[in-house]
Each structure stands twice: as structure tokens, then as C-alpha cells.
C-alpha atoms as a PDB file:
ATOM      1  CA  UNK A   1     -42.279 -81.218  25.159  1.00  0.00           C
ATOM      2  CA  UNK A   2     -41.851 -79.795  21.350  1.00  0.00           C
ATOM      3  CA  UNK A   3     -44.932 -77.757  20.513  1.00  0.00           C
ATOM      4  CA  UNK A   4     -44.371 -78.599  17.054  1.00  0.00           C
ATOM      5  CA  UNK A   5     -45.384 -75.037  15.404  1.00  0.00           C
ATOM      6  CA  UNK A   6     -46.290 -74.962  12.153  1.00  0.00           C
ATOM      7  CA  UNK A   7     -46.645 -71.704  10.478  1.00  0.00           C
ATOM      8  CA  UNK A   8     -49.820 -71.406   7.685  1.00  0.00           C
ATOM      9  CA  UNK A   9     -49.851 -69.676   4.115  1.00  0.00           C
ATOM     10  CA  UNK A  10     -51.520 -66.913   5.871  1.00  0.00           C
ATOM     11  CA  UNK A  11     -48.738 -66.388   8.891  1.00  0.00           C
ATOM     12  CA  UNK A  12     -46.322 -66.131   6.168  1.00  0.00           C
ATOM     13  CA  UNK A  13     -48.408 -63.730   4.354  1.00  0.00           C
ATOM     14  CA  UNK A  14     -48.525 -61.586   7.292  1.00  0.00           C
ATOM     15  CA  UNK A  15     -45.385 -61.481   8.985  1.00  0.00           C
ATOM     16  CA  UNK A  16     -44.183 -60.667   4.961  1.00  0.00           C
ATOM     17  CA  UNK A  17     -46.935 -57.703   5.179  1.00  0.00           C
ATOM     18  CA  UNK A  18     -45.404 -56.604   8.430  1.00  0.00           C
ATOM     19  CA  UNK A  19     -42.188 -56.728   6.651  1.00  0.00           C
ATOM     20  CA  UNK A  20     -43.269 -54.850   3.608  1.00  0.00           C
ATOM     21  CA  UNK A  21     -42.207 -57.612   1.647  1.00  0.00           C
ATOM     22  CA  UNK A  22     -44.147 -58.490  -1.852  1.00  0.00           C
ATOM     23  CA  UNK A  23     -43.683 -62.638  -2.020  1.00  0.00           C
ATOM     24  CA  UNK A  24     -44.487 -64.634  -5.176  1.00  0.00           C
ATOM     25  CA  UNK A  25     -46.701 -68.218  -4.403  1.00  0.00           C
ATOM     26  CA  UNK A  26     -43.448 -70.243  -5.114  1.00  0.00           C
ATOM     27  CA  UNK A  27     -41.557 -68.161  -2.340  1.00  0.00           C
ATOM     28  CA  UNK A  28     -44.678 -68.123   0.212  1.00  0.00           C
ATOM     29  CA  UNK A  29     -44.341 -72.055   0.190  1.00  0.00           C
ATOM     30  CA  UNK A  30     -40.345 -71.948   0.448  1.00  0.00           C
ATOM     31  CA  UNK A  31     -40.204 -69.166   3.120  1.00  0.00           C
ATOM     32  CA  UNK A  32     -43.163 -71.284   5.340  1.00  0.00           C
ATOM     33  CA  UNK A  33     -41.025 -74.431   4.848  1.00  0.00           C
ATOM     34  CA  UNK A  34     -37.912 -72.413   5.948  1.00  0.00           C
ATOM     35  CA  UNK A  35     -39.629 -70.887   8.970  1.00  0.00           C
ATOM     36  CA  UNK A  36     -41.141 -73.596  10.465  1.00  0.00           C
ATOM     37  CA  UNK A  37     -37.563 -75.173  10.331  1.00  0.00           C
ATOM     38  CA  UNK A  38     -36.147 -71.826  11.790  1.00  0.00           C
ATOM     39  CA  UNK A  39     -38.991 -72.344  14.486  1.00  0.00           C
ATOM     40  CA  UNK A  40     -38.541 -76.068  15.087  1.00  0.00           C
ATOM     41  CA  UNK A  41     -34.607 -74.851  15.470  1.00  0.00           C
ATOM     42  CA  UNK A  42     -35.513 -72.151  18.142  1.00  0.00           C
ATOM     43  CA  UNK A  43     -37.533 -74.986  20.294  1.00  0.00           C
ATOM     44  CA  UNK A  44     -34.812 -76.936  20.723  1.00  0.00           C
ATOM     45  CA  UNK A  45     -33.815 -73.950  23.569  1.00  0.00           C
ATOM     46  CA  UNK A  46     -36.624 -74.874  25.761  1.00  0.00           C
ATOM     47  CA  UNK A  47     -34.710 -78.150  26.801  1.00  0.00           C
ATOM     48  CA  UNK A  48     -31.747 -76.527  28.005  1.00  0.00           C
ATOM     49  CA  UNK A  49     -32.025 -75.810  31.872  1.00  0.00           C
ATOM     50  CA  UNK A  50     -31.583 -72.528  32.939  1.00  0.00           C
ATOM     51  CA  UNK A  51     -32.807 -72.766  36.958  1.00  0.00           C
ATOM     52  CA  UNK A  52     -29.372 -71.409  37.517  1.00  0.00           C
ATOM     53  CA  UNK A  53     -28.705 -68.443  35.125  1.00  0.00           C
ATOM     54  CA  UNK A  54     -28.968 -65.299  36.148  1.00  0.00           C
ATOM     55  CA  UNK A  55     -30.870 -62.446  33.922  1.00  0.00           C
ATOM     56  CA  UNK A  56     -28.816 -60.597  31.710  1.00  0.00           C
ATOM     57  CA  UNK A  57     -29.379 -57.898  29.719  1.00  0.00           C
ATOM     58  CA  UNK A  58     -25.535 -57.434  27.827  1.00  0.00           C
ATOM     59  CA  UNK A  59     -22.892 -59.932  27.267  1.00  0.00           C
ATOM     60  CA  UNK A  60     -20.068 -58.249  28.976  1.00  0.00           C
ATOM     61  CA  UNK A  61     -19.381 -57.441  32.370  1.00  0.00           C
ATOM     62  CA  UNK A  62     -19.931 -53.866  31.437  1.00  0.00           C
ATOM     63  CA  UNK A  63     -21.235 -51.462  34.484  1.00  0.00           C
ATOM     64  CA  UNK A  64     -21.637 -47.687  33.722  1.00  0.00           C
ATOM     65  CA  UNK A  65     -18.603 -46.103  31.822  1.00  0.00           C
ATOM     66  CA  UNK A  66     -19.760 -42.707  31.740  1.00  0.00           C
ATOM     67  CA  UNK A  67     -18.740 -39.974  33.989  1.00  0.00           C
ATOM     68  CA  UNK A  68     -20.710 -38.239  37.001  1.00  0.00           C
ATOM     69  CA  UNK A  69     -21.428 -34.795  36.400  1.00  0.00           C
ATOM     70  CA  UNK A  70     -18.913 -32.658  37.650  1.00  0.00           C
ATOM     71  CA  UNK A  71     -15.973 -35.681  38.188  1.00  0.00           C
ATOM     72  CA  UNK A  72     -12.857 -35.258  36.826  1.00  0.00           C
ATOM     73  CA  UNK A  73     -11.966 -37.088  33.675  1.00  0.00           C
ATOM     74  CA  UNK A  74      -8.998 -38.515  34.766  1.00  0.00           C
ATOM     75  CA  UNK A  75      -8.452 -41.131  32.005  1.00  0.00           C
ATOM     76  CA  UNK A  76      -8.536 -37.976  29.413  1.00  0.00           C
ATOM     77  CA  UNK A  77      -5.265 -37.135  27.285  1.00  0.00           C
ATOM     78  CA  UNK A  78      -4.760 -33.270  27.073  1.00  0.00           C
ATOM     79  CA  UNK A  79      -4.407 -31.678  23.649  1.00  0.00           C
ATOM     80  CA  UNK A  80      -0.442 -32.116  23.013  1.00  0.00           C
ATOM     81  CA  UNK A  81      -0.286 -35.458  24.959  1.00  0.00           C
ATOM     82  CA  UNK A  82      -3.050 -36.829  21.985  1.00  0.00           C
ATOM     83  CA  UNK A  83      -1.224 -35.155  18.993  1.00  0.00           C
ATOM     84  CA  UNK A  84       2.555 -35.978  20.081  1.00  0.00           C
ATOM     85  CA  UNK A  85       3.266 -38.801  18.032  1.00  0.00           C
ATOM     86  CA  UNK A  86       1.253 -37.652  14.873  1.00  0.00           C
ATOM     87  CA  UNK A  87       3.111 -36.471  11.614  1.00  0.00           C
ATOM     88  CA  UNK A  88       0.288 -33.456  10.273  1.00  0.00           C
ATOM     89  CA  UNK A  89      -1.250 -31.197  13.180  1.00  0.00           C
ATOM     90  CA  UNK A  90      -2.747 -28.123  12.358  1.00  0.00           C
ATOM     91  CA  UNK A  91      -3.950 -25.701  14.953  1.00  0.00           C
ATOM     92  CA  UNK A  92      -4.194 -28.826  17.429  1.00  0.00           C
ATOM     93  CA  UNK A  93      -5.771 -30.888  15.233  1.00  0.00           C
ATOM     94  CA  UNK A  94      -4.781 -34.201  13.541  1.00  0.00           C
ATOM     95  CA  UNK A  95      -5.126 -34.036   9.826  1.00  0.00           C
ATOM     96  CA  UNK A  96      -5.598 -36.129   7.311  1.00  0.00           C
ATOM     97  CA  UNK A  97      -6.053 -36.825   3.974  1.00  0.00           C
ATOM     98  CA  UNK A  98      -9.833 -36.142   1.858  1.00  0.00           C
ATOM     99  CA  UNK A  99     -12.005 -38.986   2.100  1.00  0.00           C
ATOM    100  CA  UNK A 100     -14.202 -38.347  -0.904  1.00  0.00           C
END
């Protein structure tokens, strides 16, 4: 079932050029050993059965957490209710101290 892939010199050469990476002989010959192992690694996902898996497109459970237009933002603190607990406020605002 393993399709055995083994990248050349010259499909190292180009996915580097796609890349924009300059590679040295010495590294062309390590990097096509290490991606044919990265490869060979990869296969090993076409024996896993997956009949039963849905499509998914994000790891969570996540549907759409934005508003509609026009709803009410119910889960929105008002000014005061955000700043109550903090120990600088300045016209409303938290501050804090200078980054830089």
C-alpha cells in the first residue's frame, strides 16, 4: 500500500526555490534524506480508516460567535460594570503602565 516516495536532488532544489531558501550540496543531500523520512512518516496516515469520520474544517465545536446585525449584545459589560474592580481609571478607561 506504501507508495514509497522518494524525493530527487532536483525536488529539493525546487521546493527550496519556492521557499527562497539558498542550500549548500551538503544540506541538499541532508534535507532530501530528511524529507523523504518526513514523507514516508506522513504515509503511514493512509492506513488509518476513516469510512466513519465526518469532514471537519476546525477542531472545536465552534458554530458562529458573532452577533446578527442589529441583536442585542447581551453578554456585553457596560462601562462601570468592566472598570469596577480596577485600581487606575481615567475618563473610563483602564490604565496602565508604558510598555516601551
Amino acid at each position: 500500500m506504501s507508495k514509497s516516495v522518494h524525493l530527487t536532488k532536483e525536488d529539493v532544489l525546487h521546493i527550496a526555490q519556492l521557499a527562497n531558501l539558498p542550500l549548500s550540496e551538503e544540506s541538499i543531500e541532508k534535507y532530501q534524506k530528511d524529507l523523504t523520512e518526513t514523507l514516508h512518516y506522513v504515509e503511514n496516515l493512509d492506513e488509518l480508516d476513516i469510512s466513519k469520520t465526518e469532514a471537519s474544517s476546525h477542531t472545536t465545536d465552534l458554530q458562529n460567535v458573532f452577533f446578527e446585525d442589529g441583536t442585542k449584545e447581551t453578554r456585553k459589560f457596560t462601562q462601570e460594570q468592566a472598570t469596577q474592580n480596577a485600581k487606575n481609571i481615567k475618563n473610563g478607561q483602564f490604565v496602565v503602565k508604558r510598555l516601551m
